[in-house]
N, C-alpha and C. Protein backbone atom coordinates (compact mmCIF):
# COMPACT_ATOMS: atom_id res chain seq x y z
N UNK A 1 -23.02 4.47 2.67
CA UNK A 1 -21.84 4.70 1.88
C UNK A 1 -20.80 3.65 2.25
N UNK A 2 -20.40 3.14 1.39
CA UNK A 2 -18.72 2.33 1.88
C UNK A 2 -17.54 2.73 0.76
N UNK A 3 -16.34 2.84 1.54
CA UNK A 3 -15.48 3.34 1.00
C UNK A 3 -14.82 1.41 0.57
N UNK A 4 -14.21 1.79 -0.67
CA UNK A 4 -14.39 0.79 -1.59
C UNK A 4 -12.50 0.97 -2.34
N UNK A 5 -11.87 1.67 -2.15
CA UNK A 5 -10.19 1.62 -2.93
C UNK A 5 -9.99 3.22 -2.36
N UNK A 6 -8.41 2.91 -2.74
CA UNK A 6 -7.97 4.24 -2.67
C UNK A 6 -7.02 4.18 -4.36
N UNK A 7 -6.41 5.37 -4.80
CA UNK A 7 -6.23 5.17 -5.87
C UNK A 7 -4.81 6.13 -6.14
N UNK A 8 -3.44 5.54 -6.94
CA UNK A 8 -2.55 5.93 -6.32
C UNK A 8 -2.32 6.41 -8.16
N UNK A 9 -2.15 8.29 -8.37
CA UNK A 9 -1.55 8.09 -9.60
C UNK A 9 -0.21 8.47 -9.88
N UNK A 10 0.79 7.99 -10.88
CA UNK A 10 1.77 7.77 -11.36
C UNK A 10 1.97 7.90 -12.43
N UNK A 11 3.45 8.16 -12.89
CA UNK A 11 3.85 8.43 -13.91
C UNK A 11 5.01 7.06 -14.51
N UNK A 12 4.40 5.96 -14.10
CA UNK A 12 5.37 5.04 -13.53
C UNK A 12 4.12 3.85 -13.59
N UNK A 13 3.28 3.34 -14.15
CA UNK A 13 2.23 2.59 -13.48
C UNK A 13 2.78 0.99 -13.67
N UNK A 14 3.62 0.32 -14.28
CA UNK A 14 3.94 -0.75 -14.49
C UNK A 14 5.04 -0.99 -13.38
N UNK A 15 5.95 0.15 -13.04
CA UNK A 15 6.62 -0.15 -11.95
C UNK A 15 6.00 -0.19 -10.69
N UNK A 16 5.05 0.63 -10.16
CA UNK A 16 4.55 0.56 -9.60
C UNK A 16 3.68 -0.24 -8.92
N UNK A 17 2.55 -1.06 -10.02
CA UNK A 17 2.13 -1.98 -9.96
C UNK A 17 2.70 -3.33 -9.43
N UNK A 18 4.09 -3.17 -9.84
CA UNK A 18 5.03 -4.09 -9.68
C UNK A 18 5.48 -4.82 -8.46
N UNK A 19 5.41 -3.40 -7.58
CA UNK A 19 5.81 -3.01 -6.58
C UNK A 19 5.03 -3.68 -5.90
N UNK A 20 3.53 -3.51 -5.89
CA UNK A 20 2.32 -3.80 -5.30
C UNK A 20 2.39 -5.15 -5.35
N UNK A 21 2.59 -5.76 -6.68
CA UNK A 21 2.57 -7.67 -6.44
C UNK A 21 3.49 -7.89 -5.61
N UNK A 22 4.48 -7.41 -5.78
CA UNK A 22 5.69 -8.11 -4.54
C UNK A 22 5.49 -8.11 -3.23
N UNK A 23 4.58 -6.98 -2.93
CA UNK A 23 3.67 -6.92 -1.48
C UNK A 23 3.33 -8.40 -1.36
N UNK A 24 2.30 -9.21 -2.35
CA UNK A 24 1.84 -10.40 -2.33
C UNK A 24 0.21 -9.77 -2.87
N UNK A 25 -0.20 -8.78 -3.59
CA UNK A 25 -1.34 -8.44 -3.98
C UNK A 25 -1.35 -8.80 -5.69
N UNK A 26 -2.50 -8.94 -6.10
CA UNK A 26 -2.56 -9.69 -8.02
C UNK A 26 -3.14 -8.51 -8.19
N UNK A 27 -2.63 -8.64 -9.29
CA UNK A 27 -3.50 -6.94 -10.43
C UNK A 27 -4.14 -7.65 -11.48
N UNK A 28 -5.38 -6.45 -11.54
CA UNK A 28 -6.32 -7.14 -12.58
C UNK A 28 -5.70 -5.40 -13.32
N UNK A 29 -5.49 -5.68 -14.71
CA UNK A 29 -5.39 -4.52 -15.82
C UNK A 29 -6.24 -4.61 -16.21
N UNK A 30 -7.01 -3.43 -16.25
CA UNK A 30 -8.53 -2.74 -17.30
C UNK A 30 -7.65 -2.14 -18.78
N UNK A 31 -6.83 -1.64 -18.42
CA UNK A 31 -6.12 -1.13 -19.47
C UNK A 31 -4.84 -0.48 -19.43
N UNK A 32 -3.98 -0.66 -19.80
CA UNK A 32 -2.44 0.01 -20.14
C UNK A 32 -2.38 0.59 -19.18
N UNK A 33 -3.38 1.93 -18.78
CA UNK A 33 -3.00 3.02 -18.10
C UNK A 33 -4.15 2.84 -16.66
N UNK A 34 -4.30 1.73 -15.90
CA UNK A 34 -5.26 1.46 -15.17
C UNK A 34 -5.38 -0.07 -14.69
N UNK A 35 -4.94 -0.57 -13.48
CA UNK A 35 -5.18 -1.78 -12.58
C UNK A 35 -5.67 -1.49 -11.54
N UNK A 36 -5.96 -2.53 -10.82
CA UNK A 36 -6.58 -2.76 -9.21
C UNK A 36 -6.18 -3.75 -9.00
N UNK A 37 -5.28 -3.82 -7.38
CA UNK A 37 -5.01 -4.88 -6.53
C UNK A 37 -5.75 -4.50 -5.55
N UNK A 38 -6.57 -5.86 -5.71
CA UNK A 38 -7.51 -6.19 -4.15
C UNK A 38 -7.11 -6.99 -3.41
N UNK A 39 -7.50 -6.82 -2.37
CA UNK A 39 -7.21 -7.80 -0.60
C UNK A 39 -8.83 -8.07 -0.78
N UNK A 40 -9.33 -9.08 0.44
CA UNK A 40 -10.59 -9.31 0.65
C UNK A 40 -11.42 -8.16 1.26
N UNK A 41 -10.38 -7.09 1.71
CA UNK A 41 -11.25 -6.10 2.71
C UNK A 41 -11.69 -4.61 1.55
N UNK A 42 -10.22 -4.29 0.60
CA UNK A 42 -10.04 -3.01 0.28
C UNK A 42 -9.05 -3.06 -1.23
N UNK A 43 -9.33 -2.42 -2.08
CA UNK A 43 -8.90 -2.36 -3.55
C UNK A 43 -7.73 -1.15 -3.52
N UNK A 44 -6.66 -1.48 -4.03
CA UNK A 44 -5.54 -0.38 -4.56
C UNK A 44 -6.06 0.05 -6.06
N UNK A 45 -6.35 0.97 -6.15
CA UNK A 45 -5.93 1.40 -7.85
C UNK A 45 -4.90 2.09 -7.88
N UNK A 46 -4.18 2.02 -9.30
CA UNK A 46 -2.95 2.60 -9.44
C UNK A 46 -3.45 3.04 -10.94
N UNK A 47 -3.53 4.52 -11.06
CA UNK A 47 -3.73 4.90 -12.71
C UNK A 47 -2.65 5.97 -13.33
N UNK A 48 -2.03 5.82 -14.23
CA UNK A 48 -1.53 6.43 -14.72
C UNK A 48 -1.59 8.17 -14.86
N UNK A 49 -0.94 8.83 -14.76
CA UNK A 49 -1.09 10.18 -15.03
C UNK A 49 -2.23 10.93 -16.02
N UNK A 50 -2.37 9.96 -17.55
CA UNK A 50 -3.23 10.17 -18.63
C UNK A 50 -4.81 9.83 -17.52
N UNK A 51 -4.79 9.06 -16.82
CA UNK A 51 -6.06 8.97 -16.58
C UNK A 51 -6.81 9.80 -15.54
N UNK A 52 -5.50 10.58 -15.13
CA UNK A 52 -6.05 11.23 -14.28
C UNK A 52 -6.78 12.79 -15.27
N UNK A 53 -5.71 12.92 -16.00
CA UNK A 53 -5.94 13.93 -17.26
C UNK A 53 -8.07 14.12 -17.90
N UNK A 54 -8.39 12.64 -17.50
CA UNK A 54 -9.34 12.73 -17.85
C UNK A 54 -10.54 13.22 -17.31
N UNK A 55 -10.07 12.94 -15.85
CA UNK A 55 -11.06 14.06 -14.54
C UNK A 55 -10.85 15.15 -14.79
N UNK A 56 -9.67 15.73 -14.66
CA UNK A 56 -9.14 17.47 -14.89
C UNK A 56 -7.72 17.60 -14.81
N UNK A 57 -6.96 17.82 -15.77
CA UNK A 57 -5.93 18.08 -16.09
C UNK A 57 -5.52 18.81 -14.85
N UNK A 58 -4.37 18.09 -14.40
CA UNK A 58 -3.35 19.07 -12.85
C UNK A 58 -3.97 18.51 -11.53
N UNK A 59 -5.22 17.86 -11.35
CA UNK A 59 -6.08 17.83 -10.29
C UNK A 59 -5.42 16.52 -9.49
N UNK A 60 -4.03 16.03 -9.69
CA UNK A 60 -3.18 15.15 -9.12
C UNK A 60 -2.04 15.15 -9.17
N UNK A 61 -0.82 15.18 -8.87
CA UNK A 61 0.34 15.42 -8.83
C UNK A 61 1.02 14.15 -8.57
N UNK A 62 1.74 13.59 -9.45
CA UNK A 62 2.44 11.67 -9.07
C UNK A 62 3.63 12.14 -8.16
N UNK A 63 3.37 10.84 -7.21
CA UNK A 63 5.04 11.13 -6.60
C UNK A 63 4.85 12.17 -5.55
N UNK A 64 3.51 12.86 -4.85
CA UNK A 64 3.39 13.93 -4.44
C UNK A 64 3.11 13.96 -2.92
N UNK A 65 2.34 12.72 -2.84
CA UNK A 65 1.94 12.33 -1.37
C UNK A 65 2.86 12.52 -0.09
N UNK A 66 2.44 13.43 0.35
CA UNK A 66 3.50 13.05 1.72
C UNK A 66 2.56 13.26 3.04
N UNK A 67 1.69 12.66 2.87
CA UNK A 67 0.46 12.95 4.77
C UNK A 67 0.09 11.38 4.15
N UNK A 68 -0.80 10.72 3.25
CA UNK A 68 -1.31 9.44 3.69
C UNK A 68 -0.42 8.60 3.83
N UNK A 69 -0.88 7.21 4.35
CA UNK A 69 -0.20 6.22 4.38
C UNK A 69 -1.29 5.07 4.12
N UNK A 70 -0.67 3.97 3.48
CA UNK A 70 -1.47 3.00 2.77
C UNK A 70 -0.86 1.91 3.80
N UNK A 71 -1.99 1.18 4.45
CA UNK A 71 -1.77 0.21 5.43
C UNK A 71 -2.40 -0.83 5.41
N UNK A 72 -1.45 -2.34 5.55
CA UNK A 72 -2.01 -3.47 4.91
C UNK A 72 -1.60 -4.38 6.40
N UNK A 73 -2.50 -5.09 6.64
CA UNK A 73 -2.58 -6.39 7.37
C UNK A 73 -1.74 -7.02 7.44
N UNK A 74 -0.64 -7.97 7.76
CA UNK A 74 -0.07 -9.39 6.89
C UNK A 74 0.35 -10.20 8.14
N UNK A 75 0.04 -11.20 8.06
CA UNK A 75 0.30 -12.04 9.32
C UNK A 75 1.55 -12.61 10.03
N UNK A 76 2.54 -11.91 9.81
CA UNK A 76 3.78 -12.04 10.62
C UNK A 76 4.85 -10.46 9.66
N UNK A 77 4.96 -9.48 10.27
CA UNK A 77 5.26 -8.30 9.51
C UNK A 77 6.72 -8.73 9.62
N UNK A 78 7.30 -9.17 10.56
CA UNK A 78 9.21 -9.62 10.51
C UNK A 78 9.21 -10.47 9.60
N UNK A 79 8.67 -11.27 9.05
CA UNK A 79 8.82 -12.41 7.90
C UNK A 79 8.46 -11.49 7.17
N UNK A 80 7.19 -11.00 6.86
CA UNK A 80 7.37 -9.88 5.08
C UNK A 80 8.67 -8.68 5.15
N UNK A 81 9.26 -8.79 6.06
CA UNK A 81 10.39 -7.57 5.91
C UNK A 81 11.38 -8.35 5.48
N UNK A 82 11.53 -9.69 6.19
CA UNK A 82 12.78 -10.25 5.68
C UNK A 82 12.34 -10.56 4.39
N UNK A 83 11.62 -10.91 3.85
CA UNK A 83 11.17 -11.08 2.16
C UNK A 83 11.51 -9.87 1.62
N UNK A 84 10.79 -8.87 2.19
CA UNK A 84 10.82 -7.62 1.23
C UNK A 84 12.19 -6.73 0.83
N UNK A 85 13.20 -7.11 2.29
CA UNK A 85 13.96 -6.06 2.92
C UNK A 85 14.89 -5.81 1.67
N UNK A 86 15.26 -6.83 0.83
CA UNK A 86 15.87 -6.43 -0.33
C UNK A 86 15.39 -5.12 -1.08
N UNK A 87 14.21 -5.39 -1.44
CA UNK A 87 13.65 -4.46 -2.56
C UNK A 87 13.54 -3.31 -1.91
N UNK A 88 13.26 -3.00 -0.45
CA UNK A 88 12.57 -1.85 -0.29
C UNK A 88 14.17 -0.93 -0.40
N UNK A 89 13.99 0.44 -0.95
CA UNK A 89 15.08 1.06 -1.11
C UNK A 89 14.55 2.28 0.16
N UNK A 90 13.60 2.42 0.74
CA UNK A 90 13.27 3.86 1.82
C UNK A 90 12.61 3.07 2.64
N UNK A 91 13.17 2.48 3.94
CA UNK A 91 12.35 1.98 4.97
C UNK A 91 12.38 2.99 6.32
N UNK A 92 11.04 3.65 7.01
CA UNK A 92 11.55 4.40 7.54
C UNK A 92 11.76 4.25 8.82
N UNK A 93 10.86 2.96 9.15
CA UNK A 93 11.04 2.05 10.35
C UNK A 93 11.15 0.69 10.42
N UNK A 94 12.20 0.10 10.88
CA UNK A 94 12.31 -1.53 10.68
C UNK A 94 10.63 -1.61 11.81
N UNK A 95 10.37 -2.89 11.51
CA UNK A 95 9.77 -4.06 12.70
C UNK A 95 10.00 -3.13 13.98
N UNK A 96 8.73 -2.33 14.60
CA UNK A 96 8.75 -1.85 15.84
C UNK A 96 7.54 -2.39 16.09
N UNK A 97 7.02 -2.77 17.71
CA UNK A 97 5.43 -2.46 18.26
C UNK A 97 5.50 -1.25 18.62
N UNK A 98 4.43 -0.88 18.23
CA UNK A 98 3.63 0.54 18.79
C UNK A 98 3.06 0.36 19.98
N UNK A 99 3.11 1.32 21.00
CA UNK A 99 2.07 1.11 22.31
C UNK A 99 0.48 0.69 21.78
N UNK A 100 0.34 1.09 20.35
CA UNK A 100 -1.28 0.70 20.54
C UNK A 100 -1.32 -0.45 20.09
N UNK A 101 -0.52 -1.44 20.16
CA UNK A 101 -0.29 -3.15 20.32
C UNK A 101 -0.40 -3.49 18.45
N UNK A 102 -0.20 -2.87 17.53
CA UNK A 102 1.12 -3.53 16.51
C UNK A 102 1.91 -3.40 16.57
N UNK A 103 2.36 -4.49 15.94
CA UNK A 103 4.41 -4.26 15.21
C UNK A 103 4.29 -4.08 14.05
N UNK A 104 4.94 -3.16 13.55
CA UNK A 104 4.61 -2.24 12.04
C UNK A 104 5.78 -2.11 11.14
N UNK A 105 5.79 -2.33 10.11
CA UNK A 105 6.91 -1.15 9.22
C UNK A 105 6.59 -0.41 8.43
N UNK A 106 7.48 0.73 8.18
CA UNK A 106 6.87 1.72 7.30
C UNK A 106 7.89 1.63 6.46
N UNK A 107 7.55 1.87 5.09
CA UNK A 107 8.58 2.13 4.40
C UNK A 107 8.18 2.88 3.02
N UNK A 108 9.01 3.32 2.03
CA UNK A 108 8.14 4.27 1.31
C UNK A 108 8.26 3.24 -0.44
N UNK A 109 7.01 3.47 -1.05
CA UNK A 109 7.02 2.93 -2.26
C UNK A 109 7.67 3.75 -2.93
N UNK A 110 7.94 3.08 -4.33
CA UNK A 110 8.89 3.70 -5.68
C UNK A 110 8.10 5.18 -5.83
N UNK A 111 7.28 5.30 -5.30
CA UNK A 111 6.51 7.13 -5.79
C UNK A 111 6.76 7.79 -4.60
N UNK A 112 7.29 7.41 -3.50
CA UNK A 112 7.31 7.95 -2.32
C UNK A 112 6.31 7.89 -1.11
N UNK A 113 5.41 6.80 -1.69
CA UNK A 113 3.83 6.50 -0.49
C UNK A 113 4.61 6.18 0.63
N UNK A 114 3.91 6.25 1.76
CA UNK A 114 4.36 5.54 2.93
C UNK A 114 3.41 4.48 2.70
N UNK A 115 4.22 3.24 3.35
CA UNK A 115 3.28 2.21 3.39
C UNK A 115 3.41 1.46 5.04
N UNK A 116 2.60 0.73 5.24
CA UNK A 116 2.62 0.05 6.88
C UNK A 116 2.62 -1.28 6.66
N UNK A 117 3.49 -1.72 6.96
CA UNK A 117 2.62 -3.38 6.94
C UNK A 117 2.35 -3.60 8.56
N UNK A 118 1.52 -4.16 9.06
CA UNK A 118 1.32 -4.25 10.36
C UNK A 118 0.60 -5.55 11.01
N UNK A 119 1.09 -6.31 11.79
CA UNK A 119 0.44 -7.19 12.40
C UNK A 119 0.07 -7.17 13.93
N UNK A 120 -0.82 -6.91 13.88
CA UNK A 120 -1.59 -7.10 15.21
C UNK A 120 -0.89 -8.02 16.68
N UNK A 121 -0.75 -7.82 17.64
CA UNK A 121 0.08 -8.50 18.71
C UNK A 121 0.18 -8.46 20.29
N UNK A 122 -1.02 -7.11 20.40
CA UNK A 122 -1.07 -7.04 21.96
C UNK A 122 -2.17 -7.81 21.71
N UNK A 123 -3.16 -8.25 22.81
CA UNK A 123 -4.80 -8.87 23.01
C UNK A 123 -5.52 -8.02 22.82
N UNK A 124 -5.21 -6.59 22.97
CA UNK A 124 -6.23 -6.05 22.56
C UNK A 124 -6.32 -5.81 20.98
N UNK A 125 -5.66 -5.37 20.24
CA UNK A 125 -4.96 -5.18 18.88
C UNK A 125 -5.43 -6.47 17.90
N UNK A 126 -5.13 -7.79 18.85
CA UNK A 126 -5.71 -9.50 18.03
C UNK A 126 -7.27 -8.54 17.94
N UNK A 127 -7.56 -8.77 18.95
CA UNK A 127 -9.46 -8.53 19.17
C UNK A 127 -9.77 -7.92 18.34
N UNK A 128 -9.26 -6.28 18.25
CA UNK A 128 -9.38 -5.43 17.17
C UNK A 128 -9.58 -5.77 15.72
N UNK A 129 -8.49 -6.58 15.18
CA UNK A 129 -8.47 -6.98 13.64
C UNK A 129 -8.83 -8.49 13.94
N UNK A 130 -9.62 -9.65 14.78
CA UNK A 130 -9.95 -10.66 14.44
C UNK A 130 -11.07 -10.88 13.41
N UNK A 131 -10.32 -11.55 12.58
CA UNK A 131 -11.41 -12.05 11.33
C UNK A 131 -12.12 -12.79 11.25
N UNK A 132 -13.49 -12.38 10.89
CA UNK A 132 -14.88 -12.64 10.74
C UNK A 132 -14.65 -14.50 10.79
């Protein structure tokens, strides 16, 4: 088995999406109500409310998330904050290291996701995420 995207729905998908390029991720649109931004490792989908309608009406709630968090790589996280720091309107932690050797921020997207950006920084933490 490999886990392959996670998939974020909304009532909002163009803002949202939006949101996601400014991260520094490209969206491919399948349709109006349906994109994917991929990294080399892991795919975002973002689908609209209607599409969720099509699994089972109610079986998602936009805007509802409050336990995951969507966590992305980026190779200096104090430089994407100073880029980002404008836009983000809910940051819930500037630029901290964690004892388990990142420096992270969290902050929440336009639907309320938590998001991480995190770069790796103790030796053990490099080791951890060194790329192939």
């Amino acid at each position: 088995m490999d886990f392959v995207s996670v998939r974020i729905i909304t009532d909002d998908i163009k803002r949202l999406v939006q949101f996601y390029e400014n991260l520094g991720l490209k969206a491919v649109w399948y349709t109006d109500d349906f994109a994917e931004l991929s990294s080399a490792t892991c795919t975002l989908a973002i689908g609209s409310k209607r599409t969720m309608d099509l699994f089972g009406a109610g079986a998602a709630t936009p805007a509802a998330n409050r336990s995951v968090i969507l966590e992305f790589r980026v190779d200096d996280v104090d430089d994407a904050y100073r880029k980002l720091e404008s836009q983000l309107t809910d940051v819930v932690q500037q630029p901290t290291t964690q004892p388990w050797g990142n420096r992270s921020l969290l902050f929440r997207d336009p639907d309320g996701n938590l998001v991480n950006l995190f770069t790796p920084v103790s030796p053990e933490a490099i080791r951890k995420y060194a790329k192939a």
